[in-house]
Protein backbone atom coordinates (compact mmCIF):
# COMPACT_ATOMS: atom_id res chain seq x y z
CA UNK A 1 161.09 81.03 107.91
CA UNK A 2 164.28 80.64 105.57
CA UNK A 3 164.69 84.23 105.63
CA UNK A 4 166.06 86.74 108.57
CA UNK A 5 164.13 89.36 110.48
CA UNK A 6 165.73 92.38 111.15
CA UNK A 7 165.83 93.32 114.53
CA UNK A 8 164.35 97.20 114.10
CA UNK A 9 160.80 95.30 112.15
CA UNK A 10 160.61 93.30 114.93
CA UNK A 11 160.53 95.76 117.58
CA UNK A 12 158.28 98.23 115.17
CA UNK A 13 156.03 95.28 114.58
CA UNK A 14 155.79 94.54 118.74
CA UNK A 15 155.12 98.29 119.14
CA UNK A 16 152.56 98.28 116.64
CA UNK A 17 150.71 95.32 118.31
CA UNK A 18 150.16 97.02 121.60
CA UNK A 19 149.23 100.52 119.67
CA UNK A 20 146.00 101.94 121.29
CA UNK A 21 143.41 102.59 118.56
CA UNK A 22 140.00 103.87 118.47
CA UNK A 23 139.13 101.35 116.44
CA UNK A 24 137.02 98.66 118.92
CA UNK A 25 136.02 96.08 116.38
CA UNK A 26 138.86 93.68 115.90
CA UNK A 27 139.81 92.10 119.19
CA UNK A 28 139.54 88.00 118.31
CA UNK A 29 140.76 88.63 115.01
CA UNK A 30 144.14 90.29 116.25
CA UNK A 31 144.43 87.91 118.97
CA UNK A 32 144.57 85.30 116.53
CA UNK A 33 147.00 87.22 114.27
CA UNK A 34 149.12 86.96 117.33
CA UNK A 35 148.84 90.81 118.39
CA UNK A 36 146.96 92.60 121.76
CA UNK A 37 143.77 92.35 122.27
CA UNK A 38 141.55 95.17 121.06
CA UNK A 39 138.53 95.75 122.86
CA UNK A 40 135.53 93.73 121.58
CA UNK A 41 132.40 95.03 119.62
CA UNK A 42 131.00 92.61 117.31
CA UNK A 43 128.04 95.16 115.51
CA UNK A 44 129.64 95.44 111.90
CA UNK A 45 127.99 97.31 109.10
CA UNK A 46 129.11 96.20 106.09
CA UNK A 47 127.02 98.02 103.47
CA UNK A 48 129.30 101.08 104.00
CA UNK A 49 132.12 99.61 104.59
CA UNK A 50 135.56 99.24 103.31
CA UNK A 51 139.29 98.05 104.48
CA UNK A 52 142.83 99.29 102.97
CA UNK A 53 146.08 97.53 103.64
CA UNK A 54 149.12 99.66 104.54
CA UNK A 55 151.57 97.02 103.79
CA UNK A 56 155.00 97.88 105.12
CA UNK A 57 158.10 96.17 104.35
CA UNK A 58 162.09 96.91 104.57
CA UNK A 59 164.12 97.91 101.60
CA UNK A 60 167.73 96.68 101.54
CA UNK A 61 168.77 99.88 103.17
CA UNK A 62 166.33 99.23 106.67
CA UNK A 63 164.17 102.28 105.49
CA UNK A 64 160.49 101.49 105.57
CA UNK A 65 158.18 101.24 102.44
CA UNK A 66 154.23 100.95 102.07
CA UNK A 67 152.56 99.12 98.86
CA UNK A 68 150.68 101.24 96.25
CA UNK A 69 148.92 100.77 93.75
CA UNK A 70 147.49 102.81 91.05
CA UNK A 71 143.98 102.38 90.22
CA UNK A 72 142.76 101.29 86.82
CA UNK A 73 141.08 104.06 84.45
CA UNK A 74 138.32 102.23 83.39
CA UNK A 75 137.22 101.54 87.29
CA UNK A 76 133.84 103.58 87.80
CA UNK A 77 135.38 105.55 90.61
CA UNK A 78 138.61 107.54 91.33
CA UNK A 79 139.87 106.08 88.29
CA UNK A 80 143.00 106.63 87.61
CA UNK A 81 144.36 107.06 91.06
CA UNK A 82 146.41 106.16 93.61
CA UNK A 83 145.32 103.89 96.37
CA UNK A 84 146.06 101.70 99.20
CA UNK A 85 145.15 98.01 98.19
CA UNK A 86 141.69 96.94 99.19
CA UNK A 87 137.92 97.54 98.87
CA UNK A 88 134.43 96.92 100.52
CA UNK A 89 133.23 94.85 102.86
CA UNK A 90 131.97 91.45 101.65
CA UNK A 91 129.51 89.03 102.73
CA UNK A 92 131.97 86.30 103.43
CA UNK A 93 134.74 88.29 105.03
CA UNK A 94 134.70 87.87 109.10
CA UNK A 95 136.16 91.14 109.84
CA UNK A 96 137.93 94.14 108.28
CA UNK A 97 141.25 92.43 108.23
CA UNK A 98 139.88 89.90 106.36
CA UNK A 99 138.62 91.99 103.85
CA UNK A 100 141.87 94.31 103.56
CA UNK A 101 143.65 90.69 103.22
CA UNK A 102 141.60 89.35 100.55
CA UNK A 103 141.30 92.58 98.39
CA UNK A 104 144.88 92.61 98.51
CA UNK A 105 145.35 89.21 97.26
CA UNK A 106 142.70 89.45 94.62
CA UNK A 107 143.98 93.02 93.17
CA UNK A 108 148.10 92.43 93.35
CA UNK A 109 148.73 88.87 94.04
CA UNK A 110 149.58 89.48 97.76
CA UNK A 111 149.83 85.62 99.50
CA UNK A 112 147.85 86.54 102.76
CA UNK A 113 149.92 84.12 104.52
CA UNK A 114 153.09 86.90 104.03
CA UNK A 115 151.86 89.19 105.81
CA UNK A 116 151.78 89.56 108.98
CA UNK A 117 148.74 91.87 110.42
CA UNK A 118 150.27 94.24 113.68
CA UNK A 119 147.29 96.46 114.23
CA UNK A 120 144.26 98.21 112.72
CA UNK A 121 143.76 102.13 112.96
CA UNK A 122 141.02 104.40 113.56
CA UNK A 123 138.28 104.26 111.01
CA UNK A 124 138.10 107.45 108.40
CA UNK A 125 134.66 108.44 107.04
CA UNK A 126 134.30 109.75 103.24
CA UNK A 127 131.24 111.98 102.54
CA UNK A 128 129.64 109.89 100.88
CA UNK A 129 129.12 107.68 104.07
CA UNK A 130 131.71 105.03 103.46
CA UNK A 131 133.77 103.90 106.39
CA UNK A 132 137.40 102.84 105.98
CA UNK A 133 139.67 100.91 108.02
CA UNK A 134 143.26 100.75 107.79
CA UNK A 135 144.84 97.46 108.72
CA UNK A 136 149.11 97.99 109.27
CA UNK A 137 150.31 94.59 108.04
CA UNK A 138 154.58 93.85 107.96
CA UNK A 139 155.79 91.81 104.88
CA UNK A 140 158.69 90.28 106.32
CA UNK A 141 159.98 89.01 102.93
CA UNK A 142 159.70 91.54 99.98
CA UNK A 143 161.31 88.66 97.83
CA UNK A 144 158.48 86.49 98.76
CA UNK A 145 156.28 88.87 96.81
CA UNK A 146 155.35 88.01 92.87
CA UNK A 147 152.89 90.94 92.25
CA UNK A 148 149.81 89.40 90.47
CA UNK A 149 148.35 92.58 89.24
CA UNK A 150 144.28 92.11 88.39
CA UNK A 151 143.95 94.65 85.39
CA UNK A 152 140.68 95.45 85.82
CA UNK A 153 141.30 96.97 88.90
CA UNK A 154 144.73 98.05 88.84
CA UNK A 155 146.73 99.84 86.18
CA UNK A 156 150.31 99.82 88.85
CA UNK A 157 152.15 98.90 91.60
CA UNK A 158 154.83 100.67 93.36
CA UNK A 159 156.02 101.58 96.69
CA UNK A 160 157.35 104.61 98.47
CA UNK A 161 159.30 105.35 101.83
CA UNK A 162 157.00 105.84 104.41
CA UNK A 163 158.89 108.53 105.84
CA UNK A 164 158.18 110.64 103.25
CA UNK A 165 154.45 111.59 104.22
CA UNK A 166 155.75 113.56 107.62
CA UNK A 167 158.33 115.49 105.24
CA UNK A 168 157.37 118.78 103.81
CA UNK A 169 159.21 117.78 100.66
CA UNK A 170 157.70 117.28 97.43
CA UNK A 171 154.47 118.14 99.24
CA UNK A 172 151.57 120.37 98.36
CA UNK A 173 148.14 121.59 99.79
CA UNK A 174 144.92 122.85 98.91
CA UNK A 175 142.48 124.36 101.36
CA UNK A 176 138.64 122.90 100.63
CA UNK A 177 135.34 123.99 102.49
CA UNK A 178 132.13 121.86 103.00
CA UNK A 179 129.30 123.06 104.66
CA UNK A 180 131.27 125.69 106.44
CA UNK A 181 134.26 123.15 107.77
CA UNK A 182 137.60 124.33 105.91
CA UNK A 183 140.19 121.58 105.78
CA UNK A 184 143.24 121.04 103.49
CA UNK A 185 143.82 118.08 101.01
CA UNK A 186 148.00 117.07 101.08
CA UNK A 187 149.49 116.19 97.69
CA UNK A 188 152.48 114.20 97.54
CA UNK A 189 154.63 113.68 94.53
CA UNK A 190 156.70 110.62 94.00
CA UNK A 191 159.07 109.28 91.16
CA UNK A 192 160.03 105.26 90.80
CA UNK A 193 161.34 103.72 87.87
CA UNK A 194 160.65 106.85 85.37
CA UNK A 195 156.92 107.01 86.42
CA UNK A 196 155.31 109.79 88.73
CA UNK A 197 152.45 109.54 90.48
CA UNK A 198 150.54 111.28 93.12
CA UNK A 199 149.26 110.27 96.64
CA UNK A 200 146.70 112.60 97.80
CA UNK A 201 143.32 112.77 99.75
CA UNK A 202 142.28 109.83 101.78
CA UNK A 203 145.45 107.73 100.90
CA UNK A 204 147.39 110.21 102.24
CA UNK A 205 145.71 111.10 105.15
CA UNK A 206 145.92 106.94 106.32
CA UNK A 207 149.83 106.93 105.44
CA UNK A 208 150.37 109.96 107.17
CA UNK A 209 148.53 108.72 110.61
CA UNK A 210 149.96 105.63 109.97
CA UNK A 211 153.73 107.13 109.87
CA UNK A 212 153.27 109.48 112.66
CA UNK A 213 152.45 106.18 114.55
CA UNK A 214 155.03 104.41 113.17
CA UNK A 215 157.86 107.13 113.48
CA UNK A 216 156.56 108.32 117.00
CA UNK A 217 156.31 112.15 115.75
CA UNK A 218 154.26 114.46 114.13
CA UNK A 219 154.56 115.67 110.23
CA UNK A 220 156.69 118.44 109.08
CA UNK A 221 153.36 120.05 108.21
CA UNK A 222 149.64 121.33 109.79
CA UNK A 223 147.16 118.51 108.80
CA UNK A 224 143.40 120.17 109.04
CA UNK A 225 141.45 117.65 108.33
CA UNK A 226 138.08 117.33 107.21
CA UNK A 227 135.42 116.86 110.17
CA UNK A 228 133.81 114.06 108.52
CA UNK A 229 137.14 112.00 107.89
CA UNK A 230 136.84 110.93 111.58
CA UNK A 231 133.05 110.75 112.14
CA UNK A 232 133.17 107.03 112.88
CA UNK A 233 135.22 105.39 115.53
CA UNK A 234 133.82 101.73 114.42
């Protein structure tokens, strides 16, 4: 590669390979990638299935940043908001990181080939049935990056320190119940380049699992999830 490494992505993207996730699915795929082995289960629904790629890279300053995007408003479902980049489960894709690859690069412009996948998390589990996995990939090169933005999906694209979902700053809550399990939904406000936006829900849950992995600690903050975020472990 013409460009440098830095040493502290390097390590984080080592650590990341040999995390331990629930997740059992991905094993060959990984192994490919050049990451450890996860263990191997090849049974893959893919009816009710979706992948998201938390896509971190380093600013100029070392801090760590994740891709967002915003989603667009005509989109039939959580128009409007913000998102990790990816989708469902096609009939094509070989595994989940396939399909958190290729939703990237069809709704931002994100060259597969730059990223370099370091591990895949434990699956969440909306109510309406829908399984998502979260794929950690490392963009080496932010330059390297010419967001193609596909309009019909996607209104924006920004980025935010990944930091910032363990801090209780510019955070809020809101305590839910459903069928008799009470869990609370984090809000996060953030401001780039004179726009605001908010990352909330499910997006929020992933980056803040995926931070507390990533910065070895627990948020500023109780969590209380819902029960049925972590049904599945597949």
């Amino acid at each position: 590669m013409a460009y440098n490494r830095s040493e502290r992505l390097m390590n984080l993207g080592e650590r990341l390979r040999l995390y331990n996730t629930h997740s059992q699915n991905q094993s060959s795929r990984i192994q490919e990638l050049g990451a450890d082995p996860i263990a191997n289960n090849s049974i893959r629904s893919k009816s009710n299935r979706a992948a998201v790629l938390v896509c971190l890279f380093e600013d100029p300053q070392g801090h760590l940043r994740v891709i967002l995007t915003k989603r667009a408003s005509t989109l039939s479902s959580h128009s409007g908001e913000v998102a990790l980049p990816g989708g469902k489960v096609e009939e094509g894709d070989a595994d989940d990181i396939e399909t958190a690859l290729r939703e990237a690069e069809e709704e931002i412009g994100l060259d597969r080939s730059l990223v370099d996948v370091v591990t895949v998390l434990e699956s969440f589990t909306a109510k309406k049935g829908i399984t998502v996995i979260p794929v950690v990939g490392i963009l080496w090169d932010r330059n390297a990056f010419n967001p193609l933005i596909n309009t019909a999906e996607v209104a924006a694209i920004f980025d935010a320190p990944l930091e910032m979902f363990l801090k209780d700053e510019n955070r809020r809550e809101q305590e839910f119940e459903y069928k008799g399990d009470k869990y609370v939904i984090h809000f996060f406000d953030h401001e780039t380049e004179n726009e605001k936006y908010i990352i909330w829900a499910f997006t929020a849950a992933i980056l803040i699992k995926a931070a507390s992995i990533v910065y070895q600690r627990h948020p500023d903050f109780q969590e209380q999830r819902p029960g049925f975020w972590n049904r599945s472990r597949q």
